[in-house]
N, C-alpha and C. Protein backbone atom coordinates (compact mmCIF):
# COMPACT_ATOMS: atom_id res chain seq x y z
N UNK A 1 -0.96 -48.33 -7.44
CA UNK A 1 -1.14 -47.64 -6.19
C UNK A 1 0.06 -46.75 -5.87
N UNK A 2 0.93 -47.36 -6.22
CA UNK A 2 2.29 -46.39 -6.07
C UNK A 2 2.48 -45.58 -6.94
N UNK A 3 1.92 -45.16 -8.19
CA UNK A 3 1.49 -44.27 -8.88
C UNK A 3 1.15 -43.28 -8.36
N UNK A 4 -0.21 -43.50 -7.91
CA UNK A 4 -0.80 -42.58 -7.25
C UNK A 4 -0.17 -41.96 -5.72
N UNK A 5 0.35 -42.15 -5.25
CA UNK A 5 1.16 -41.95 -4.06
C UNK A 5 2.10 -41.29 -4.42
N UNK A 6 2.98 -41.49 -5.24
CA UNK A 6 4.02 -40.34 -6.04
C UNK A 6 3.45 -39.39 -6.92
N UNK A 7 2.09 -39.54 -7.18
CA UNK A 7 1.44 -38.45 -8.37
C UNK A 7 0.76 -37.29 -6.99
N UNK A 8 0.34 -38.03 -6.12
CA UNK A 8 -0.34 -37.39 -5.12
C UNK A 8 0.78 -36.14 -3.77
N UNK A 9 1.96 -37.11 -3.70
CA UNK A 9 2.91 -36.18 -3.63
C UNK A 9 3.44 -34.71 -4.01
N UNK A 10 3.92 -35.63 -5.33
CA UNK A 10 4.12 -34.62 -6.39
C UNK A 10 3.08 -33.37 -5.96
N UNK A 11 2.11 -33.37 -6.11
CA UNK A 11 0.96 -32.39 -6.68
C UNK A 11 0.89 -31.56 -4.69
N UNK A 12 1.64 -32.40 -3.98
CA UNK A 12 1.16 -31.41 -2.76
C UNK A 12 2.37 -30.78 -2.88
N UNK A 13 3.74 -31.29 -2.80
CA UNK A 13 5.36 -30.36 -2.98
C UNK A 13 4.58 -28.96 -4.02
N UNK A 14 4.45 -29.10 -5.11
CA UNK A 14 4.26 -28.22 -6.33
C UNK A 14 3.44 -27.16 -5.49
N UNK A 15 2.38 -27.49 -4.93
CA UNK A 15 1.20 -26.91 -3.92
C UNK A 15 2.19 -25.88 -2.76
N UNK A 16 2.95 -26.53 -2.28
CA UNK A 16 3.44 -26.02 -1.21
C UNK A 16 4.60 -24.98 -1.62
N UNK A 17 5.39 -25.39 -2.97
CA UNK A 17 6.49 -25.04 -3.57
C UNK A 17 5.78 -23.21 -4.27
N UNK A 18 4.34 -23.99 -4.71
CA UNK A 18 3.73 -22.47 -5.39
C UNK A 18 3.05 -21.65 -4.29
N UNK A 19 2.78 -21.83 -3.16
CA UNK A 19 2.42 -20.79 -2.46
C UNK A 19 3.47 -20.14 -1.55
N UNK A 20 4.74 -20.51 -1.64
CA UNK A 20 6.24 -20.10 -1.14
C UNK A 20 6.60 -19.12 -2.00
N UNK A 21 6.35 -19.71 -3.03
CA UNK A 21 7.04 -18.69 -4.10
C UNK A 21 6.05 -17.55 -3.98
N UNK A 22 4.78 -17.39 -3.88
CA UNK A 22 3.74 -16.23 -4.00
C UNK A 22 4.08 -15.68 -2.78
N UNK A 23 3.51 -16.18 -1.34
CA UNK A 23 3.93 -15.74 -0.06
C UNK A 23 5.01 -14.84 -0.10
N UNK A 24 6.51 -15.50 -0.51
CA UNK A 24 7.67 -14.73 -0.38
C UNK A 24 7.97 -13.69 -1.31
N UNK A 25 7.57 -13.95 -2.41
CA UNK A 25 7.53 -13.33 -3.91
C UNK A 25 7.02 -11.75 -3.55
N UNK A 26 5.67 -12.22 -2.98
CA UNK A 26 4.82 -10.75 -3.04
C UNK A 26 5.59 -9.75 -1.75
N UNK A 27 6.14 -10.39 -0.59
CA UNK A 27 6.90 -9.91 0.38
C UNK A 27 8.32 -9.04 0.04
N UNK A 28 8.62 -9.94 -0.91
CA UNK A 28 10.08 -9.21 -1.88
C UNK A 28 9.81 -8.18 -2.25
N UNK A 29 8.37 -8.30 -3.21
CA UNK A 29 8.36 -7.23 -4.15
C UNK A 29 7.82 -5.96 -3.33
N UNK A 30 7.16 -6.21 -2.29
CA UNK A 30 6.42 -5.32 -1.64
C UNK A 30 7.26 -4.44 -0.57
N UNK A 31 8.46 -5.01 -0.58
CA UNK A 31 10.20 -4.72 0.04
C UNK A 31 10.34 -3.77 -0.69
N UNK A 32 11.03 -4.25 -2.13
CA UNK A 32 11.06 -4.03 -2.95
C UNK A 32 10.67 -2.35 -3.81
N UNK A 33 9.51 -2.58 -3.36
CA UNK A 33 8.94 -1.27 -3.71
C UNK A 33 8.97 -0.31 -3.18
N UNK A 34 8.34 -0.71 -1.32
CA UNK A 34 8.81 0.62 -0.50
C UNK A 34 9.98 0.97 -0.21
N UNK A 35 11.22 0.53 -0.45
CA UNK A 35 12.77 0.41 -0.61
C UNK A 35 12.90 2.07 -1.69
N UNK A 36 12.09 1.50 -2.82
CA UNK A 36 12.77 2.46 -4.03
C UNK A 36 11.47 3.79 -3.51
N UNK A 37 10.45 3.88 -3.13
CA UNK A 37 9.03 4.59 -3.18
C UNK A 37 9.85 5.94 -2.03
N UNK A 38 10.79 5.06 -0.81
CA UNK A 38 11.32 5.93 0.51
C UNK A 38 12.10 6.38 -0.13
N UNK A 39 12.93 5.87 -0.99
CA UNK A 39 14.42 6.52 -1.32
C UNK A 39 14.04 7.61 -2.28
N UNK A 40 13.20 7.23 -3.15
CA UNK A 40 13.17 8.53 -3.96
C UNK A 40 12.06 9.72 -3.46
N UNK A 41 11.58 9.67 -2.63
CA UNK A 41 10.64 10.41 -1.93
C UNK A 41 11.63 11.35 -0.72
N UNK A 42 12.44 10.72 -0.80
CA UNK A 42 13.39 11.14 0.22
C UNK A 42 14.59 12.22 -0.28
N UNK A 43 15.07 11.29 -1.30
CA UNK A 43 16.46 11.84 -2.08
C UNK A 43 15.97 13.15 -2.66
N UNK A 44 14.86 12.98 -2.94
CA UNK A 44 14.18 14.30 -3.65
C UNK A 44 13.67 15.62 -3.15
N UNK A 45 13.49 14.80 -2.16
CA UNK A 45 12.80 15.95 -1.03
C UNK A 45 11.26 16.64 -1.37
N UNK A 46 10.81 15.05 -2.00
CA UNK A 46 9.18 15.06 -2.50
C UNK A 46 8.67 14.80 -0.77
N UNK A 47 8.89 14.55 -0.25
CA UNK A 47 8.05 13.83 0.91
C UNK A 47 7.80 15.15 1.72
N UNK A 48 8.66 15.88 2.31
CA UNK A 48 8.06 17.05 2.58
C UNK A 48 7.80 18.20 1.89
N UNK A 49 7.67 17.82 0.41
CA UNK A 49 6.00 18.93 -0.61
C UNK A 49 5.30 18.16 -0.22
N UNK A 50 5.05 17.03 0.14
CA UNK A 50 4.11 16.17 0.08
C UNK A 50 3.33 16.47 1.63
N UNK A 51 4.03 16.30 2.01
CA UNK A 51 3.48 16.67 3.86
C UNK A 51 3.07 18.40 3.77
N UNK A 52 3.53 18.76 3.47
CA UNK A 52 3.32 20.79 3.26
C UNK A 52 2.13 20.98 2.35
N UNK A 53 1.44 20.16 1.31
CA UNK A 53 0.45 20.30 0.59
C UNK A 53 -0.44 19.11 1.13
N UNK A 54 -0.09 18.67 2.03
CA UNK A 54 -1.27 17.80 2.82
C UNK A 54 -1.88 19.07 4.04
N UNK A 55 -0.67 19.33 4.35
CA UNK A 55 -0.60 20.13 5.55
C UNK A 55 -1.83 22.03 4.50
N UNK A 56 -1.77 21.94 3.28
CA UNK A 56 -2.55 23.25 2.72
C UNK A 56 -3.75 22.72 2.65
N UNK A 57 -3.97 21.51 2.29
CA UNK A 57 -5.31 20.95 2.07
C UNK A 57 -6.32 20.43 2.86
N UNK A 58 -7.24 21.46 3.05
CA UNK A 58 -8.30 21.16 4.41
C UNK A 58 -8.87 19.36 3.96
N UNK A 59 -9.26 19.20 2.84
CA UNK A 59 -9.99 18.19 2.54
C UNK A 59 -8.98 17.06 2.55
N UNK A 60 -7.90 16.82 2.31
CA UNK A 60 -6.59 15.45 2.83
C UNK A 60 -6.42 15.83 3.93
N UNK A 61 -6.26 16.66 5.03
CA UNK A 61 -6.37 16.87 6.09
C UNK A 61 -7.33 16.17 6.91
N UNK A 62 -8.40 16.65 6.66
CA UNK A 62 -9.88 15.91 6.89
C UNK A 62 -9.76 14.32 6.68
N UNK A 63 -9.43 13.75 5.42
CA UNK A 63 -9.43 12.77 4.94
C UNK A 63 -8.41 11.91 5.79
N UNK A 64 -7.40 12.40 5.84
CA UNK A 64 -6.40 11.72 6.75
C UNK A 64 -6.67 11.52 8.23
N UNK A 65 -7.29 12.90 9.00
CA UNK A 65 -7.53 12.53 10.19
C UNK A 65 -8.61 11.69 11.00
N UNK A 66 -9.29 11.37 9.94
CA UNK A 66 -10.39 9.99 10.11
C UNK A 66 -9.68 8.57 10.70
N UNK A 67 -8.06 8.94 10.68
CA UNK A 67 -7.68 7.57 10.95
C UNK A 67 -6.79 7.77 12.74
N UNK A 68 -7.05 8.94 13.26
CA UNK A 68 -6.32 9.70 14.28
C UNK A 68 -6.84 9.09 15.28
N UNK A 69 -8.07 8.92 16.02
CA UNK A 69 -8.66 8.19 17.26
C UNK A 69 -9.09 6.62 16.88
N UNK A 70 -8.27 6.21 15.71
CA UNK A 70 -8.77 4.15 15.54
C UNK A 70 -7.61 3.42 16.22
N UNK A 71 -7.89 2.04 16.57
CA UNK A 71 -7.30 1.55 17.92
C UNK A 71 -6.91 0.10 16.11
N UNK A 72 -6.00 0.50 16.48
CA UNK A 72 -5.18 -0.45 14.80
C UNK A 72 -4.76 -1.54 14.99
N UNK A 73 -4.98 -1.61 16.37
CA UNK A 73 -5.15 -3.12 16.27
C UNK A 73 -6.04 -4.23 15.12
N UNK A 74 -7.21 -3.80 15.43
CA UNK A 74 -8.16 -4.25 14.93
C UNK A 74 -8.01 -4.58 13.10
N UNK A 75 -7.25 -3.20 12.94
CA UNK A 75 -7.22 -3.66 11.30
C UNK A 75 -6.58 -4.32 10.68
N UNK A 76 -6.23 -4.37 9.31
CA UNK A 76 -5.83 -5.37 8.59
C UNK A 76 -4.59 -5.06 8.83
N UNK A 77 -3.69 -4.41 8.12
CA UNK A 77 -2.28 -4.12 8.48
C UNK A 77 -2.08 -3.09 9.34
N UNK A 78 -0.70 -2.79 10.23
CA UNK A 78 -0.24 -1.94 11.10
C UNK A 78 0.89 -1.21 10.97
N UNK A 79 1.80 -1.42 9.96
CA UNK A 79 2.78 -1.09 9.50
C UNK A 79 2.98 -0.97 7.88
N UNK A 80 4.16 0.29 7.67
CA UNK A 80 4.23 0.53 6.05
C UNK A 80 4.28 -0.87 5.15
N UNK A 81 5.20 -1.36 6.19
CA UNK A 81 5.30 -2.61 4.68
C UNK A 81 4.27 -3.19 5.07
N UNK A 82 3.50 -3.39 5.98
CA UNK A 82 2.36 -4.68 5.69
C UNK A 82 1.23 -3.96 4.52
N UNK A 83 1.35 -2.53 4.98
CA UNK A 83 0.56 -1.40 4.25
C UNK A 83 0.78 -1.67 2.68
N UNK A 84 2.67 -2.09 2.28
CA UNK A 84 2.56 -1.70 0.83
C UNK A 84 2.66 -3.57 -0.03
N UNK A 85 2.55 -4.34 1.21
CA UNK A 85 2.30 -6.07 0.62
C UNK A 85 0.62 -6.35 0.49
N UNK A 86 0.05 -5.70 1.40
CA UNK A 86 -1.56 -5.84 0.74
C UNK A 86 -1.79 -4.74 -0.32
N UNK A 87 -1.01 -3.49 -0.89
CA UNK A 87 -1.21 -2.78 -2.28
C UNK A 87 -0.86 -3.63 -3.26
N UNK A 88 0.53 -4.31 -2.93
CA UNK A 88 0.56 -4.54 -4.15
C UNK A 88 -0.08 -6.02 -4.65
N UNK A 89 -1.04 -6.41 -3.51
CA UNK A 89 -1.75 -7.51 -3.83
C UNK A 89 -3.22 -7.21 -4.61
N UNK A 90 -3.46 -6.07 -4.23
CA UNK A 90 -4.74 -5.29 -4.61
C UNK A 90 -4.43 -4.23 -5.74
N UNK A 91 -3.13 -4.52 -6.14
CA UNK A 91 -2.77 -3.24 -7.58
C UNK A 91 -1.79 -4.00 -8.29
N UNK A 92 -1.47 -3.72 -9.67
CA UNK A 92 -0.22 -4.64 -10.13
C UNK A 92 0.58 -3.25 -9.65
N UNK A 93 1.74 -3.52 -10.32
CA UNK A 93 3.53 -2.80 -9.83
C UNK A 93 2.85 -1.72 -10.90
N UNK A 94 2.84 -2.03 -11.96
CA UNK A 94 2.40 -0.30 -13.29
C UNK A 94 1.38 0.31 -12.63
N UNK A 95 0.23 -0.20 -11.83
CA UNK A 95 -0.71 0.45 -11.06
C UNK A 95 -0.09 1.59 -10.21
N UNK A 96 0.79 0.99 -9.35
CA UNK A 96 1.34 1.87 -8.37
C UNK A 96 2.27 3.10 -8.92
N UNK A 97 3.35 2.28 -9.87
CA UNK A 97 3.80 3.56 -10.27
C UNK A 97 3.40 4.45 -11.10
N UNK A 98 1.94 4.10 -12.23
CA UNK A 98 1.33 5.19 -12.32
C UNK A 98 0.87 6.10 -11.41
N UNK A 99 0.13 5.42 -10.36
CA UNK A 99 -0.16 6.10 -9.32
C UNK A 99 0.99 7.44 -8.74
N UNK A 100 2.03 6.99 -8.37
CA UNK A 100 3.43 7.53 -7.96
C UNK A 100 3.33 8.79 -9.15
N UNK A 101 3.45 8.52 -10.28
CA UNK A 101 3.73 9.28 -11.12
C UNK A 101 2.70 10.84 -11.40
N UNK A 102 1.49 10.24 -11.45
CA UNK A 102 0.25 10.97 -11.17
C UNK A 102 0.20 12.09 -9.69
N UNK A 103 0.91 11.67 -8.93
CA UNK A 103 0.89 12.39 -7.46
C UNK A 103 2.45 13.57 -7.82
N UNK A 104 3.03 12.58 -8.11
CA UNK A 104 4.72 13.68 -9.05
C UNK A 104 4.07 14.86 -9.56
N UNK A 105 3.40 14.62 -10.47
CA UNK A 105 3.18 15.61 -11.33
C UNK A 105 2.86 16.52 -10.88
N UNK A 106 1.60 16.26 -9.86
CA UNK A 106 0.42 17.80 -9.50
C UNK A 106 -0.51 17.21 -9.86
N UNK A 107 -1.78 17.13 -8.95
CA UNK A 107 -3.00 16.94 -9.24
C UNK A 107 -3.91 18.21 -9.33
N UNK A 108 -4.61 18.32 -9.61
CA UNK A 108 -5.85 19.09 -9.89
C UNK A 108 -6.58 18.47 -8.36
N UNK A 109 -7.94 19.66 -8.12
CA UNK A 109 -8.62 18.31 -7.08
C UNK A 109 -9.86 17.73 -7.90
N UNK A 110 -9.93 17.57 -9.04
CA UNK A 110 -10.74 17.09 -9.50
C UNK A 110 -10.13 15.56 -9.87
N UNK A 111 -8.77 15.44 -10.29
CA UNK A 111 -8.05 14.30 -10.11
C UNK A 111 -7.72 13.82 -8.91
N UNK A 112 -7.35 14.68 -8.18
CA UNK A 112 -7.11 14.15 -6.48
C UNK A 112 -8.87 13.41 -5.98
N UNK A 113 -9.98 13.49 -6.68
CA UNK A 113 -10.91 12.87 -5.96
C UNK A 113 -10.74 11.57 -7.17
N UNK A 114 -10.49 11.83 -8.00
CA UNK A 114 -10.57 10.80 -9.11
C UNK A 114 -9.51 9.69 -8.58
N UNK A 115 -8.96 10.13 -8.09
CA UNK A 115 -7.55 9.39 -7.43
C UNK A 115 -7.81 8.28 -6.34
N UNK A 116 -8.35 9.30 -5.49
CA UNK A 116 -8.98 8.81 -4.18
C UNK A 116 -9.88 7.95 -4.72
N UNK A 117 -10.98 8.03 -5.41
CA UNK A 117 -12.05 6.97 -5.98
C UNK A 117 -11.43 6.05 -6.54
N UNK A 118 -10.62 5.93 -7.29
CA UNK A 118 -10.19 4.88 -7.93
C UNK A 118 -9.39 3.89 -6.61
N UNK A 119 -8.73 4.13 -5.50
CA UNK A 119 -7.87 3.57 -4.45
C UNK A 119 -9.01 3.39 -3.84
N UNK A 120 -10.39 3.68 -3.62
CA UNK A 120 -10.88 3.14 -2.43
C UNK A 120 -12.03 2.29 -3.22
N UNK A 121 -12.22 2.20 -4.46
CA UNK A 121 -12.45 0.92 -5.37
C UNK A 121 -11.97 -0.24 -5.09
N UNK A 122 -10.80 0.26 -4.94
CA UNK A 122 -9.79 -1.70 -5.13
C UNK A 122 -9.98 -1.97 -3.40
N UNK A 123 -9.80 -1.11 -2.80
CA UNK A 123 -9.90 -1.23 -0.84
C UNK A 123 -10.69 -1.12 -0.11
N UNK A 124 -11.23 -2.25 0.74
CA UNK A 124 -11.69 -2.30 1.66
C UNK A 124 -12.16 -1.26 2.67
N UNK A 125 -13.96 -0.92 3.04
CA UNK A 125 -13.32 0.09 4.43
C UNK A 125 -12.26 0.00 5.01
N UNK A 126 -12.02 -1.64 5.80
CA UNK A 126 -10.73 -1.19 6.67
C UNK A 126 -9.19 -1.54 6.65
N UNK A 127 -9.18 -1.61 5.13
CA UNK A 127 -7.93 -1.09 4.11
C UNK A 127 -7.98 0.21 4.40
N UNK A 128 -8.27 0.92 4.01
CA UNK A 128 -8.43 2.60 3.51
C UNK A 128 -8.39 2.90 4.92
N UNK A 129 -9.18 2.56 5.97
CA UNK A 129 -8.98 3.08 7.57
C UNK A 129 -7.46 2.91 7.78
N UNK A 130 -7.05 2.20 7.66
CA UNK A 130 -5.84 1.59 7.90
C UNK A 130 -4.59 2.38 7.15
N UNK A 131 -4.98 2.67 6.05
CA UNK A 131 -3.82 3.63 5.76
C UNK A 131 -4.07 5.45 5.94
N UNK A 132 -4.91 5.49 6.42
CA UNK A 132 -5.17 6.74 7.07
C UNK A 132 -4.80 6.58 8.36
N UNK A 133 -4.63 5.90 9.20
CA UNK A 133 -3.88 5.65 10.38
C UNK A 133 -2.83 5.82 10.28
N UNK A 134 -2.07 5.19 8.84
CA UNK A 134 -0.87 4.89 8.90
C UNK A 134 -0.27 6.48 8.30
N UNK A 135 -1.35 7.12 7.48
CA UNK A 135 -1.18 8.64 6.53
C UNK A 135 -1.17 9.69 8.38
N UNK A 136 -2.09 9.05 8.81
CA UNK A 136 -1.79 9.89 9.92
C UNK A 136 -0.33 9.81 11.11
N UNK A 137 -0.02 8.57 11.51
CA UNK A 137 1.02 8.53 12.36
C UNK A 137 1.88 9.36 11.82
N UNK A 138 2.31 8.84 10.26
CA UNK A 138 3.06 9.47 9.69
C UNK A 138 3.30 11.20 9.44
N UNK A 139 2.56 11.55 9.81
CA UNK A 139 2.57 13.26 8.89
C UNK A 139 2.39 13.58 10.43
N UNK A 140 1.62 13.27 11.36
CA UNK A 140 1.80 13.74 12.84
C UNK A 140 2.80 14.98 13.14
N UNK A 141 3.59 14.43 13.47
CA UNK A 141 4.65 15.26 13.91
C UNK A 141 5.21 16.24 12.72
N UNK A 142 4.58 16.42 11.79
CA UNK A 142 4.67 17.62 10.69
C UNK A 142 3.56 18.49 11.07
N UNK A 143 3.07 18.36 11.89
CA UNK A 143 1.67 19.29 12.44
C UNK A 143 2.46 20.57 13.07
């Protein structure tokens, strides 16, 4: 009986020990990522080509402002990082920075829909609402 009482233990610590490590793990990495994603978007001075060719493109325009009159409460995340801890739960890390890399380059818009299709595959309607809220707060005041 005391076997089982220390085997039964055991197996809830390990339980509790492995969803700490995932919980915090994915929080790190999801730190982690938007840490290096701001800095080099920044240092580079990709973020405003990035806002200036949002700002040329009627159709990301369009696409983005779908998220302008939603009350965000309601959705899943509300903020960048909660934004980039449910990506990288729904993408591995090579996902994203292909992704990253693919947007570097220059898209075509035949890749920019290929793009978009492939991200709203892995996401939820109100995933995808949600970061159009968040695509919108953000670029706002670049209007």
């Amino acid at each position: 009986m005391k076997f089982l009482k220390v085997l039964f233990a055991t197996v809830i610590i390990i339980g509790v020990v492995g969803f700490a490590i995932y919980y915090f793990g994915t929080k790190m990495i999801a730190d982690q990522v938007m840490d290096q994603v701001a800095a080099e978007l920044n240092d580079s001075g990709q973020l405003e080509s990035i806002k200036q060719e949002i700002k040329n493109d009627p159709q990301l325009q369009t696409f983005i402002e779908e998220g302008k009159n939603v009350d965000s409460s309601t959705l899943p995340f509300q903020t960048k990082e909660q934004a980039v801890r449910a990506l990288v739960k729904k993408f591995s890390v090579g996902e994203l920075q292909e992704l990253q890399s693919k947007a570097q380059s220059g898209l075509s818009a035949v890749e920019k829909q290929q793009l978009l299709n492939d991200i709203e595959n892995k996401l939820t309607d109100e995933e995808m609402l949600a970061l159009k809220v968040l695509a919108y707060k953000e670029l706002a005041p670049a209007k």
